[in-house]
ModelCIF file with pLDDT and N, C-alpha, C, O atoms, coordinates in Angstrom:
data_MODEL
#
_entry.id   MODEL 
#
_entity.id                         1 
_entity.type                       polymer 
_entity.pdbx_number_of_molecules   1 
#
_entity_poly.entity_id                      1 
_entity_poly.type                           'polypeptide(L)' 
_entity_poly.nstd_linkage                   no 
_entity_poly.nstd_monomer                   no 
_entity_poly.pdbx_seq_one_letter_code       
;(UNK)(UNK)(UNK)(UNK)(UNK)(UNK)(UNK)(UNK)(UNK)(UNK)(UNK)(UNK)(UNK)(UNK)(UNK)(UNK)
(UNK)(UNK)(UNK)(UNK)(UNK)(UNK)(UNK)(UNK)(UNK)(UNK)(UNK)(UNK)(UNK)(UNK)(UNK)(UNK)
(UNK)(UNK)(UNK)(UNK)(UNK)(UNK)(UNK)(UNK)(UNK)(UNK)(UNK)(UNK)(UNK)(UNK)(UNK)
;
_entity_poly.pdbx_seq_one_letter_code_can   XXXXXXXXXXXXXXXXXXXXXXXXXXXXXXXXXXXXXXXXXXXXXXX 
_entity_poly.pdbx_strand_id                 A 
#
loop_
_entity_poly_seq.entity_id 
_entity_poly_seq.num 
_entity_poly_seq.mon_id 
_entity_poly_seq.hetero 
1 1  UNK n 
1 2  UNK n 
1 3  UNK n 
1 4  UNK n 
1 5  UNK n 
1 6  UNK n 
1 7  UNK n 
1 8  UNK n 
1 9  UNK n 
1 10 UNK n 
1 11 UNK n 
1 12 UNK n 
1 13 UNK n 
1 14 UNK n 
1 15 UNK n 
1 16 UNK n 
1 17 UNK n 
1 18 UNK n 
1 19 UNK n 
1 20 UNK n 
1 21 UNK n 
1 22 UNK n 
1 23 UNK n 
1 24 UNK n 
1 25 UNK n 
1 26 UNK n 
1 27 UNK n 
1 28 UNK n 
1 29 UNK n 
1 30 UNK n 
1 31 UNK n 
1 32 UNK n 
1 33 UNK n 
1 34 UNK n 
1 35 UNK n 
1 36 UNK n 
1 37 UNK n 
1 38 UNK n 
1 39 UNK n 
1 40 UNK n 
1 41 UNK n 
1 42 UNK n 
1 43 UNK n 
1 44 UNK n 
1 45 UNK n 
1 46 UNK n 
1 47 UNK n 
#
_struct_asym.id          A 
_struct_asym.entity_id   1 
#
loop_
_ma_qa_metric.id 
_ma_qa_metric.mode 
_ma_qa_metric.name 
_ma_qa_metric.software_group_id 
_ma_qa_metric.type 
1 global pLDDT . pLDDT 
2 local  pLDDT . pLDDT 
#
_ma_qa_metric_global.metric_id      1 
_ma_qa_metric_global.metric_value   82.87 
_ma_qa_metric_global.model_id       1 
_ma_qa_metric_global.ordinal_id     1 
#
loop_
_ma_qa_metric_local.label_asym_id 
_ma_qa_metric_local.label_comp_id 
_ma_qa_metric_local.label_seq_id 
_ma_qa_metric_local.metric_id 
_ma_qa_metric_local.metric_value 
_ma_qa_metric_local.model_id 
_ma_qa_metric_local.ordinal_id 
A UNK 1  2 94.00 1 1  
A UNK 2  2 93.00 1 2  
A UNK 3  2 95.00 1 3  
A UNK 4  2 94.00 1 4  
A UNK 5  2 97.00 1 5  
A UNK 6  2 98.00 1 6  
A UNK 7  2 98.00 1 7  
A UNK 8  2 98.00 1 8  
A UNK 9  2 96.00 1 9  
A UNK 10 2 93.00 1 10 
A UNK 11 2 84.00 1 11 
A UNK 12 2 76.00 1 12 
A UNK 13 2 81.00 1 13 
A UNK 14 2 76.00 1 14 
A UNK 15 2 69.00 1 15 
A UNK 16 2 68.00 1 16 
A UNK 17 2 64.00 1 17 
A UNK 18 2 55.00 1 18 
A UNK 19 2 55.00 1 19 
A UNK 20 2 57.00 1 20 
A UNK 21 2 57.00 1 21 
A UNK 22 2 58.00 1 22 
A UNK 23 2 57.00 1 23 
A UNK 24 2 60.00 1 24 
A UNK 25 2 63.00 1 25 
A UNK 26 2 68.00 1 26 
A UNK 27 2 72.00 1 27 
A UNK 28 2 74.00 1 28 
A UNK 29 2 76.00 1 29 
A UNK 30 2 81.00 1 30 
A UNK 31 2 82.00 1 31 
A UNK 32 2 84.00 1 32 
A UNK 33 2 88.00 1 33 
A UNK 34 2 90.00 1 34 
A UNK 35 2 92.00 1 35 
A UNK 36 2 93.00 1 36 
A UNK 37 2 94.00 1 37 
A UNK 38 2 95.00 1 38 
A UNK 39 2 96.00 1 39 
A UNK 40 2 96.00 1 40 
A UNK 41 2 96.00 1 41 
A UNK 42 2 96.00 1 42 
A UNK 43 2 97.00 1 43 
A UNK 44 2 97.00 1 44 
A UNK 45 2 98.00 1 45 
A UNK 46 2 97.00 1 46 
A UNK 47 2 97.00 1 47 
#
loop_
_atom_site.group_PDB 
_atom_site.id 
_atom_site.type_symbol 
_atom_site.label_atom_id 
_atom_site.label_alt_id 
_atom_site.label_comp_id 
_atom_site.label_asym_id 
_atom_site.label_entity_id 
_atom_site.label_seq_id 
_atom_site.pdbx_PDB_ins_code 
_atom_site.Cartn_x 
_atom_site.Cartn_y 
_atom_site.Cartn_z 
_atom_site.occupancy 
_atom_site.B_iso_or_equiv 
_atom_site.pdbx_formal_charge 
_atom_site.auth_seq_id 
_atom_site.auth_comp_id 
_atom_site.auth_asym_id 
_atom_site.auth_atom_id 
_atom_site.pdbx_PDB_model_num 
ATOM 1   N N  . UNK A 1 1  ? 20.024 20.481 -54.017 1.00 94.00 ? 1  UNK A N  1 
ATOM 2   C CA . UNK A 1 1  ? 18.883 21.383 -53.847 1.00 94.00 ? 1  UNK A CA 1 
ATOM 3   C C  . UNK A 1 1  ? 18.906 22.560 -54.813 1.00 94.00 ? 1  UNK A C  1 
ATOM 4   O O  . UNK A 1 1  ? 17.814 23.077 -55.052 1.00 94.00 ? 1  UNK A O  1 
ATOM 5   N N  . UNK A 1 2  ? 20.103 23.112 -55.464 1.00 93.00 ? 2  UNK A N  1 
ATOM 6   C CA . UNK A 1 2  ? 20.141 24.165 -56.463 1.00 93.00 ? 2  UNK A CA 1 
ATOM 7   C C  . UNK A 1 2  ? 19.966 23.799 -57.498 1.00 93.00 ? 2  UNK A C  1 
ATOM 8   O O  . UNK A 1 2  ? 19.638 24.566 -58.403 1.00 93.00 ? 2  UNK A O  1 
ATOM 9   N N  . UNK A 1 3  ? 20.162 22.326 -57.689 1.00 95.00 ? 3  UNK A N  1 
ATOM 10  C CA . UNK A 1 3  ? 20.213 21.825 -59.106 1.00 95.00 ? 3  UNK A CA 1 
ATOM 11  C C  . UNK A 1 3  ? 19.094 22.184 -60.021 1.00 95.00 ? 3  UNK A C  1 
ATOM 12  O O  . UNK A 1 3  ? 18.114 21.753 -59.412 1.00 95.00 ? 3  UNK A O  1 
ATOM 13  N N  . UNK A 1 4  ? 18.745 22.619 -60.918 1.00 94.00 ? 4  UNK A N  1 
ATOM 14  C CA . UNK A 1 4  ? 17.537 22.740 -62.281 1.00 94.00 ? 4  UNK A CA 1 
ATOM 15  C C  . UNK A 1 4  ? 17.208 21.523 -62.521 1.00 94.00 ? 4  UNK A C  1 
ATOM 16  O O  . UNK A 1 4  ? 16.037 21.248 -62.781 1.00 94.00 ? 4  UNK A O  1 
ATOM 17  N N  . UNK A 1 5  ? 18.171 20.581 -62.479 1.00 97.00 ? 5  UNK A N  1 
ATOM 18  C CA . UNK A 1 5  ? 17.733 19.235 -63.132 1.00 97.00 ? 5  UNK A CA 1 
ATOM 19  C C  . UNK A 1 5  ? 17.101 17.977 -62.646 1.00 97.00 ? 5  UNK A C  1 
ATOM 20  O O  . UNK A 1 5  ? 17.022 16.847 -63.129 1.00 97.00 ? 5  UNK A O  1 
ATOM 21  N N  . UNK A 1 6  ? 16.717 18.465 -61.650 1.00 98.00 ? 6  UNK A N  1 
ATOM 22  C CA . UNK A 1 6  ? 16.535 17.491 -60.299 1.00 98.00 ? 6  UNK A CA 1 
ATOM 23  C C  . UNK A 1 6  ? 14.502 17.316 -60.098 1.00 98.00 ? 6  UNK A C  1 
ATOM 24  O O  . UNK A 1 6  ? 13.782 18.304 -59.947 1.00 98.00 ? 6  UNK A O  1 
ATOM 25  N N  . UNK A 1 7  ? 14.009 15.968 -60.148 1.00 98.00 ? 7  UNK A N  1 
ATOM 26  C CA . UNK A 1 7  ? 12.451 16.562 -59.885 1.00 98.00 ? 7  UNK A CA 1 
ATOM 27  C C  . UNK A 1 7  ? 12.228 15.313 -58.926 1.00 98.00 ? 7  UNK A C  1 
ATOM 28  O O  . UNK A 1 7  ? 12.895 14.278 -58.902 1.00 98.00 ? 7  UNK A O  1 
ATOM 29  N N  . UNK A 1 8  ? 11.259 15.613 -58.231 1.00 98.00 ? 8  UNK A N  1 
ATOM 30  C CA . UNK A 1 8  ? 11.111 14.605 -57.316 1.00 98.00 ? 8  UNK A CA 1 
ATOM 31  C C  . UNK A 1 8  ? 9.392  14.152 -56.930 1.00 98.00 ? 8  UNK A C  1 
ATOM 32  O O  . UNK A 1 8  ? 8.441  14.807 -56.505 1.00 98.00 ? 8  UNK A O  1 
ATOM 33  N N  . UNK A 1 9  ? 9.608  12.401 -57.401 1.00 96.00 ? 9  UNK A N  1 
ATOM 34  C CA . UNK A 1 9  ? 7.912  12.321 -57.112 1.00 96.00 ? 9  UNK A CA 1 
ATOM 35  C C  . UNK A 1 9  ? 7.654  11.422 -56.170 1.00 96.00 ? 9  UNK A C  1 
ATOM 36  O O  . UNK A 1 9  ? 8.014  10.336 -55.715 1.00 96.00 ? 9  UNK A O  1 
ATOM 37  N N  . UNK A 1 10 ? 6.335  12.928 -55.967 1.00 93.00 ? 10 UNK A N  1 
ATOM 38  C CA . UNK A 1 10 ? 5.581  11.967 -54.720 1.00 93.00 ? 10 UNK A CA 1 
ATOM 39  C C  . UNK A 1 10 ? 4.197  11.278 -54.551 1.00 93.00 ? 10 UNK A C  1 
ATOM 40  O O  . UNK A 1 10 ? 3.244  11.679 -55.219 1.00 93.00 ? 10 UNK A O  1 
ATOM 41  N N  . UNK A 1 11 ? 4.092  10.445 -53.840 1.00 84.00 ? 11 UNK A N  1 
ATOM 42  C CA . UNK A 1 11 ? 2.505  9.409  -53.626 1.00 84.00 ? 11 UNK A CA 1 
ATOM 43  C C  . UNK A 1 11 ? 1.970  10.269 -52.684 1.00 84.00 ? 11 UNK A C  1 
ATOM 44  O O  . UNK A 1 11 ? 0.894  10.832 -52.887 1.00 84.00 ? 11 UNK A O  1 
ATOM 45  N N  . UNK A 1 12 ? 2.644  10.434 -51.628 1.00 76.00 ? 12 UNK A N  1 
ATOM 46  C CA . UNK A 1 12 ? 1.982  11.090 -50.654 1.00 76.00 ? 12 UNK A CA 1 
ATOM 47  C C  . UNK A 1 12 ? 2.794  11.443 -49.665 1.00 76.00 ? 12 UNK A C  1 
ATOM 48  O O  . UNK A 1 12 ? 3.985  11.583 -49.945 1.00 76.00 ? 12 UNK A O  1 
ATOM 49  N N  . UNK A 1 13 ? 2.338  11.669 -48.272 1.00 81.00 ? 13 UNK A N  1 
ATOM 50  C CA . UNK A 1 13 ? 2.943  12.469 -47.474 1.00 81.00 ? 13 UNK A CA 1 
ATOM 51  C C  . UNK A 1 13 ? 2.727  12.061 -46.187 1.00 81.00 ? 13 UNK A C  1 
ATOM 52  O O  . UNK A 1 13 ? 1.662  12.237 -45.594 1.00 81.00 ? 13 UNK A O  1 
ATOM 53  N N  . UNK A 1 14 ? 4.016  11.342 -45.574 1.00 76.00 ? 14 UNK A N  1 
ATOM 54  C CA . UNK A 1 14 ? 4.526  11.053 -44.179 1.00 76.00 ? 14 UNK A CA 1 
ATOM 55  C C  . UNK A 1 14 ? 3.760  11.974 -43.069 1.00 76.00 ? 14 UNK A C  1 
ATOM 56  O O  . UNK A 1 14 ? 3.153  11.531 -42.094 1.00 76.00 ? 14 UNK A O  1 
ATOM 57  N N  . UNK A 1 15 ? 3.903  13.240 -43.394 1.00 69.00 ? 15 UNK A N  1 
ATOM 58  C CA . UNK A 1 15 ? 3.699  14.312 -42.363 1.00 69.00 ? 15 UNK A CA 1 
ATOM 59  C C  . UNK A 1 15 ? 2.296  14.436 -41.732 1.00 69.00 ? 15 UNK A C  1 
ATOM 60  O O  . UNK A 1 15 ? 1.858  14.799 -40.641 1.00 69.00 ? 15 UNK A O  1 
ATOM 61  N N  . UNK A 1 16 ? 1.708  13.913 -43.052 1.00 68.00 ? 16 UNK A N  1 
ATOM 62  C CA . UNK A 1 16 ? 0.202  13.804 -42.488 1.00 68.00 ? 16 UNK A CA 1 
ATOM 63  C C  . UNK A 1 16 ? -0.177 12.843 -41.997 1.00 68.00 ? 16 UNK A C  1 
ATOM 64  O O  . UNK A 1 16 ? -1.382 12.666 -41.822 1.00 68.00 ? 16 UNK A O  1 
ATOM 65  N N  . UNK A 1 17 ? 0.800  11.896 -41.613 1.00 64.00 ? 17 UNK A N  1 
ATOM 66  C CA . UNK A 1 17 ? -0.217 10.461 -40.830 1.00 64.00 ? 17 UNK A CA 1 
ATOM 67  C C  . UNK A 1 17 ? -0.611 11.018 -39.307 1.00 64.00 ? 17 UNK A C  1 
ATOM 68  O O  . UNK A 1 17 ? -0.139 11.968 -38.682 1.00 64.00 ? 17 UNK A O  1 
ATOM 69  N N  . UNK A 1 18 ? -1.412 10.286 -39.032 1.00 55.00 ? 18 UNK A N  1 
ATOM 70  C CA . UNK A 1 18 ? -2.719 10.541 -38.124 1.00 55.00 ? 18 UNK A CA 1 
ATOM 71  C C  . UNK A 1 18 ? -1.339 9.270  -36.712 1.00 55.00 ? 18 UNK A C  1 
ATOM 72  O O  . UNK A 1 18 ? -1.026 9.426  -35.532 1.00 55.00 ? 18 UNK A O  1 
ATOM 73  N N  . UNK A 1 19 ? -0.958 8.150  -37.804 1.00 55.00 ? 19 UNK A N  1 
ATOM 74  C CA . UNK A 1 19 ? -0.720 7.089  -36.845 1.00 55.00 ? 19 UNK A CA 1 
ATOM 75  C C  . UNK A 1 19 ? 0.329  7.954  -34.894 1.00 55.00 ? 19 UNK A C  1 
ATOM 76  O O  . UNK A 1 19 ? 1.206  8.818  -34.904 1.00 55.00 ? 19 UNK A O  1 
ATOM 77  N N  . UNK A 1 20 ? -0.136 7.411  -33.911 1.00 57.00 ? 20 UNK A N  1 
ATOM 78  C CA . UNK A 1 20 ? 0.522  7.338  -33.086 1.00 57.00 ? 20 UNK A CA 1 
ATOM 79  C C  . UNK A 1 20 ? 0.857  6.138  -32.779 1.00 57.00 ? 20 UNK A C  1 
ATOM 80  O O  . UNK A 1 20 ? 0.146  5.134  -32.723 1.00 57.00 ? 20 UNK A O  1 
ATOM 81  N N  . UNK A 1 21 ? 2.260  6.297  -32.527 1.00 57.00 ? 21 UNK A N  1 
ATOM 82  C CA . UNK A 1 21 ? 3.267  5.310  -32.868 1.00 57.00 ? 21 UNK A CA 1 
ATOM 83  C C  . UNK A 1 21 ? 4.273  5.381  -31.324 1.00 57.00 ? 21 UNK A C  1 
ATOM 84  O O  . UNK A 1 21 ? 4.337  6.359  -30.579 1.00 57.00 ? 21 UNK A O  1 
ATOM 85  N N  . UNK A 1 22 ? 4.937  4.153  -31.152 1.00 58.00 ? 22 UNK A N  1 
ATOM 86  C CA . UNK A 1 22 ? 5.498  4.048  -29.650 1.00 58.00 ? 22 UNK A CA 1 
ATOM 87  C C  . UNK A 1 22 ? 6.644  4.010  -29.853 1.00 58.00 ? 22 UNK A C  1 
ATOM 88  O O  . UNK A 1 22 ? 7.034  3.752  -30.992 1.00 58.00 ? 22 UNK A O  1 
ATOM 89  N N  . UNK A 1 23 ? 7.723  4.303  -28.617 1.00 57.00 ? 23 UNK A N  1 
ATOM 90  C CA . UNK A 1 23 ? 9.265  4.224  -28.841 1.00 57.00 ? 23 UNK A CA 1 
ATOM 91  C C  . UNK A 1 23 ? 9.220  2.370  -29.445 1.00 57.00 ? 23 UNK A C  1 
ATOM 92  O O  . UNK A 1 23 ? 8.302  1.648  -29.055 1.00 57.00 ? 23 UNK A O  1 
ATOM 93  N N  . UNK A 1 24 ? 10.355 1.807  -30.427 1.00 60.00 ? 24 UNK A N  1 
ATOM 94  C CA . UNK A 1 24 ? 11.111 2.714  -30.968 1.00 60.00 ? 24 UNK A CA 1 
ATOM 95  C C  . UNK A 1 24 ? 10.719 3.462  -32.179 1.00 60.00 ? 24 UNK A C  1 
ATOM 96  O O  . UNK A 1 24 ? 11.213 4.544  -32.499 1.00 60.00 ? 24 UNK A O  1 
ATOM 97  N N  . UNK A 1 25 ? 9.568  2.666  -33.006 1.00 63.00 ? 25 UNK A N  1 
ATOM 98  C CA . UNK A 1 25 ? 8.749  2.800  -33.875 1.00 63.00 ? 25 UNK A CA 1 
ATOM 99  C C  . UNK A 1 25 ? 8.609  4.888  -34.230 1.00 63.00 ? 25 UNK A C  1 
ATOM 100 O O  . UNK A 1 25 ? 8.589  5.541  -35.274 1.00 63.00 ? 25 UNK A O  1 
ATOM 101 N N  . UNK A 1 26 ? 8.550  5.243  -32.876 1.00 68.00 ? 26 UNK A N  1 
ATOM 102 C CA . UNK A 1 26 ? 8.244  6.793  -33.400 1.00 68.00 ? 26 UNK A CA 1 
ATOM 103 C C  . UNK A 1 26 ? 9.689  7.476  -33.476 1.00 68.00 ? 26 UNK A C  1 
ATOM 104 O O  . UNK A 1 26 ? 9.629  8.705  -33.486 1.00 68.00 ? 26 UNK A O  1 
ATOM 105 N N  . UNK A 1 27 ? 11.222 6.824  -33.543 1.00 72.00 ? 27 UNK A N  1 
ATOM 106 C CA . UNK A 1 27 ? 12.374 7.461  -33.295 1.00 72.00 ? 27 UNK A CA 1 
ATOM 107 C C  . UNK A 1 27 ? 11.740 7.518  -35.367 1.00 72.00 ? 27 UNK A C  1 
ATOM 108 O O  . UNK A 1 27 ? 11.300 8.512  -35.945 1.00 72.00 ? 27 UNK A O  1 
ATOM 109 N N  . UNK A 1 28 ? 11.892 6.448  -35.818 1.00 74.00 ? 28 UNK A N  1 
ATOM 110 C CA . UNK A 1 28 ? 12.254 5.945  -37.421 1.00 74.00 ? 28 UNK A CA 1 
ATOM 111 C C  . UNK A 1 28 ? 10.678 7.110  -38.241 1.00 74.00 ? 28 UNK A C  1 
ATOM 112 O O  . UNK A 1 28 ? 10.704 7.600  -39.370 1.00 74.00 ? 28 UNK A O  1 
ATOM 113 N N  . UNK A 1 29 ? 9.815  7.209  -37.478 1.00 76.00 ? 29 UNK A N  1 
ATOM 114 C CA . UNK A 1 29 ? 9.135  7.951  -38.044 1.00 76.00 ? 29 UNK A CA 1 
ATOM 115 C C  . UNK A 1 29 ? 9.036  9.346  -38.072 1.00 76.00 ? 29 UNK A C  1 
ATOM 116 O O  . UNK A 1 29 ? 8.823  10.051 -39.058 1.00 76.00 ? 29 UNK A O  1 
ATOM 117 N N  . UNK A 1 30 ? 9.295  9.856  -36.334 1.00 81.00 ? 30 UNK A N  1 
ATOM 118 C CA . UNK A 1 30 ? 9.862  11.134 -36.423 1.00 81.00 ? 30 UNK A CA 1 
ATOM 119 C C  . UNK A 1 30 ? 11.383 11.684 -37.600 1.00 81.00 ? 30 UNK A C  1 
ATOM 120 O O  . UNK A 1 30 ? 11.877 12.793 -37.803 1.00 81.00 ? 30 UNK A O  1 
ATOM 121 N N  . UNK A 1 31 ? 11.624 10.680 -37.997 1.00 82.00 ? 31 UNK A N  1 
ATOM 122 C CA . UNK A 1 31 ? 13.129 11.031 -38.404 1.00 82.00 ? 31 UNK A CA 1 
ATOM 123 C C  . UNK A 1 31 ? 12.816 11.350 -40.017 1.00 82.00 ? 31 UNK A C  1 
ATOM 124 O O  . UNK A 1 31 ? 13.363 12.237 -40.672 1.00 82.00 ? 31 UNK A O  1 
ATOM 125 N N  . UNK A 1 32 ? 11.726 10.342 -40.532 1.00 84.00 ? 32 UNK A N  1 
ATOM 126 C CA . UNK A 1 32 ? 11.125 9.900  -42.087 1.00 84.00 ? 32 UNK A CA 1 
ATOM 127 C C  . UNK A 1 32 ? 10.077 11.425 -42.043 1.00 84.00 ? 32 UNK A C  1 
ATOM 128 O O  . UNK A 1 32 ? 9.914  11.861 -43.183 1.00 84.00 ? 32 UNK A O  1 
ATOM 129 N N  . UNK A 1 33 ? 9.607  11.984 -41.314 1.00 88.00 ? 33 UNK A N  1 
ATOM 130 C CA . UNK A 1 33 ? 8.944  13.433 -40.864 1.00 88.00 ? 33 UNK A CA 1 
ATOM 131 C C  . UNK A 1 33 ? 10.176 14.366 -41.478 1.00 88.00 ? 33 UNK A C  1 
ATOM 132 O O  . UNK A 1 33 ? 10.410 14.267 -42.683 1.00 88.00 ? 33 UNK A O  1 
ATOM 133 N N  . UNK A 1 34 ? 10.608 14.862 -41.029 1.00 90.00 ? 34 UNK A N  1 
ATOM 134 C CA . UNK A 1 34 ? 12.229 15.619 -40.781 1.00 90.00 ? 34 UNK A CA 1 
ATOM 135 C C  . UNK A 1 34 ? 13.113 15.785 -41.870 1.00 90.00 ? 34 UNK A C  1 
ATOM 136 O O  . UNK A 1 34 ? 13.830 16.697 -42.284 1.00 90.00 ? 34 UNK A O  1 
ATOM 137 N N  . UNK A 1 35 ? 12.840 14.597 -42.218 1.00 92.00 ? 35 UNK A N  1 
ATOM 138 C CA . UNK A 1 35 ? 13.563 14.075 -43.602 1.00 92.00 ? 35 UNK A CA 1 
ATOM 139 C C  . UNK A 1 35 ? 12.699 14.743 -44.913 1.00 92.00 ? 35 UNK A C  1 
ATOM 140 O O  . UNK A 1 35 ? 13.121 15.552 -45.739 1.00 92.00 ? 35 UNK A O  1 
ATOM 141 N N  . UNK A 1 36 ? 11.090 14.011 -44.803 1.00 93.00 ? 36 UNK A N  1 
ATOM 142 C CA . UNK A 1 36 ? 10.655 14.460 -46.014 1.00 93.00 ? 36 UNK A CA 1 
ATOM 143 C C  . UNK A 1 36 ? 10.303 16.156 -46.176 1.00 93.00 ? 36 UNK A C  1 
ATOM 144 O O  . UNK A 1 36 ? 10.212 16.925 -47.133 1.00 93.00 ? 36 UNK A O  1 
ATOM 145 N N  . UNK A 1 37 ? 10.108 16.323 -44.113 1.00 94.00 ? 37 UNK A N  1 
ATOM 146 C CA . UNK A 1 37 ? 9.855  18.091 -44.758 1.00 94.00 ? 37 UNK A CA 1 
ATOM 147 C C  . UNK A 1 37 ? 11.108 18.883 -45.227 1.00 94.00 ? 37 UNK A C  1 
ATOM 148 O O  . UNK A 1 37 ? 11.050 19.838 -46.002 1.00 94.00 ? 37 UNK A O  1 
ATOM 149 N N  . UNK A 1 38 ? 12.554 18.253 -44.525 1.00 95.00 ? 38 UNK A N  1 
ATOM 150 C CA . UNK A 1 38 ? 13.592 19.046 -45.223 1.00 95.00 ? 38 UNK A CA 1 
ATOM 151 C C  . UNK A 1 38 ? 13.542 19.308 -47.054 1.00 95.00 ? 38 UNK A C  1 
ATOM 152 O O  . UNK A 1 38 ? 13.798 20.246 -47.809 1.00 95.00 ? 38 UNK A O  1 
ATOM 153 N N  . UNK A 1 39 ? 13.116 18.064 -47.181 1.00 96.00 ? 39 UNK A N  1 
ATOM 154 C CA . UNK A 1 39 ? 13.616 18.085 -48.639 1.00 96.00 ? 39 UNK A CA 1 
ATOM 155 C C  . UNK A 1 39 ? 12.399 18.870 -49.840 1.00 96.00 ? 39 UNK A C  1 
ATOM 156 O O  . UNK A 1 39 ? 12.639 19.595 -50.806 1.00 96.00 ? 39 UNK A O  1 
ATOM 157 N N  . UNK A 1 40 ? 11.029 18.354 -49.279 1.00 96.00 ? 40 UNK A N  1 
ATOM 158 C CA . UNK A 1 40 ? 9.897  19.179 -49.748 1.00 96.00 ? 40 UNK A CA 1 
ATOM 159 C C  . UNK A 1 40 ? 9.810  20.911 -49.709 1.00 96.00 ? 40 UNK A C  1 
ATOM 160 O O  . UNK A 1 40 ? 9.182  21.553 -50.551 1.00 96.00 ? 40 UNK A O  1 
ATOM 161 N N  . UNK A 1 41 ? 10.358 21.358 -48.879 1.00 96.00 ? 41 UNK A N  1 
ATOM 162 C CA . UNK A 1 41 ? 11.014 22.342 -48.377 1.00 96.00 ? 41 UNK A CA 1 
ATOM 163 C C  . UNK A 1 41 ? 11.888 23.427 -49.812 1.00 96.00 ? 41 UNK A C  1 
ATOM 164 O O  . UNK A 1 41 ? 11.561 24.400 -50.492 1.00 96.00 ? 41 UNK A O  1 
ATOM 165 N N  . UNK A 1 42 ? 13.302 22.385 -49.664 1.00 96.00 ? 42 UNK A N  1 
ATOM 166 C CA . UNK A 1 42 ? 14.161 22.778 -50.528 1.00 96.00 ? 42 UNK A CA 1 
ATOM 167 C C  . UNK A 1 42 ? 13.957 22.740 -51.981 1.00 96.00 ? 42 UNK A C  1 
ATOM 168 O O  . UNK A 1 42 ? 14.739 23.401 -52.665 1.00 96.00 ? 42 UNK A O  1 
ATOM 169 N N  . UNK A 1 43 ? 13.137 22.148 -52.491 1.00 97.00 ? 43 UNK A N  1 
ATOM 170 C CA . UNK A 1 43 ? 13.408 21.775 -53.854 1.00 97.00 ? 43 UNK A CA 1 
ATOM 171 C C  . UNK A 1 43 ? 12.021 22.231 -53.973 1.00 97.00 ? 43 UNK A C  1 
ATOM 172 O O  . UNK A 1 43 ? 11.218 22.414 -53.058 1.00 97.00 ? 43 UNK A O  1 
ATOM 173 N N  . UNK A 1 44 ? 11.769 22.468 -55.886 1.00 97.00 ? 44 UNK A N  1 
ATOM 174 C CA . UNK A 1 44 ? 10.894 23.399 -56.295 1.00 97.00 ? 44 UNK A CA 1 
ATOM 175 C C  . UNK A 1 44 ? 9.867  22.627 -56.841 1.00 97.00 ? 44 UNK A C  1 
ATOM 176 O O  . UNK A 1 44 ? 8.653  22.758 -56.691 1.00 97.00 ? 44 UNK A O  1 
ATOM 177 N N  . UNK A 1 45 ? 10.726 21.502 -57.735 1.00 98.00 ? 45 UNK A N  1 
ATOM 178 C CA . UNK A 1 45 ? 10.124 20.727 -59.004 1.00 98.00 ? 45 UNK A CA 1 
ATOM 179 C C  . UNK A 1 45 ? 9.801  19.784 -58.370 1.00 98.00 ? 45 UNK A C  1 
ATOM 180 O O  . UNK A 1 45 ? 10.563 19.544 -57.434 1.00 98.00 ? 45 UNK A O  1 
ATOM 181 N N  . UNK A 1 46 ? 8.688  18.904 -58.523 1.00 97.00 ? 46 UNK A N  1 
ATOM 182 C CA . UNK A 1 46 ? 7.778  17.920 -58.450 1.00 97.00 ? 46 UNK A CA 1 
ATOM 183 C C  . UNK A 1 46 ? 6.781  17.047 -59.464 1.00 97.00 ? 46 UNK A C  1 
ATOM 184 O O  . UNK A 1 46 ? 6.149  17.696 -60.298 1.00 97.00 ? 46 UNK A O  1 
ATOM 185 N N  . UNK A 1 47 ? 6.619  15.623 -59.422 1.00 97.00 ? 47 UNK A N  1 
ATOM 186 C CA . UNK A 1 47 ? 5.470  15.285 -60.060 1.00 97.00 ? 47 UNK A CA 1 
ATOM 187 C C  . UNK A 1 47 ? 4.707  14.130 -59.381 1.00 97.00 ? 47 UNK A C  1 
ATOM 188 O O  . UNK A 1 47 ? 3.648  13.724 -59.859 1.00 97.00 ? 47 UNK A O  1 
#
């Protein structure tokens, strides 16, 4: 996450799906949530 050299690309964005989703299906999606906002979060660079 400190790195300068690091860029990360994206299509789009997990966070915004609309889908409601049932156990177990919403453990793997809540988690893919969590995941992408940690990292969108931390890091600066993007394309």
């Amino acid at each position: 996450a400190k790195n300068k050299n690091v860029v990360i690309s994206l299509q789009g964005f997990v966070n915004r799906t609309q889908d409601k989703v049932c156990f177990p299906r919403n453990i793997i999606l809540n988690y893919r949530k969590r995941l992408e906002r940690k990292i969108n979060t931390a890091f600066t660079v993007f394309s």
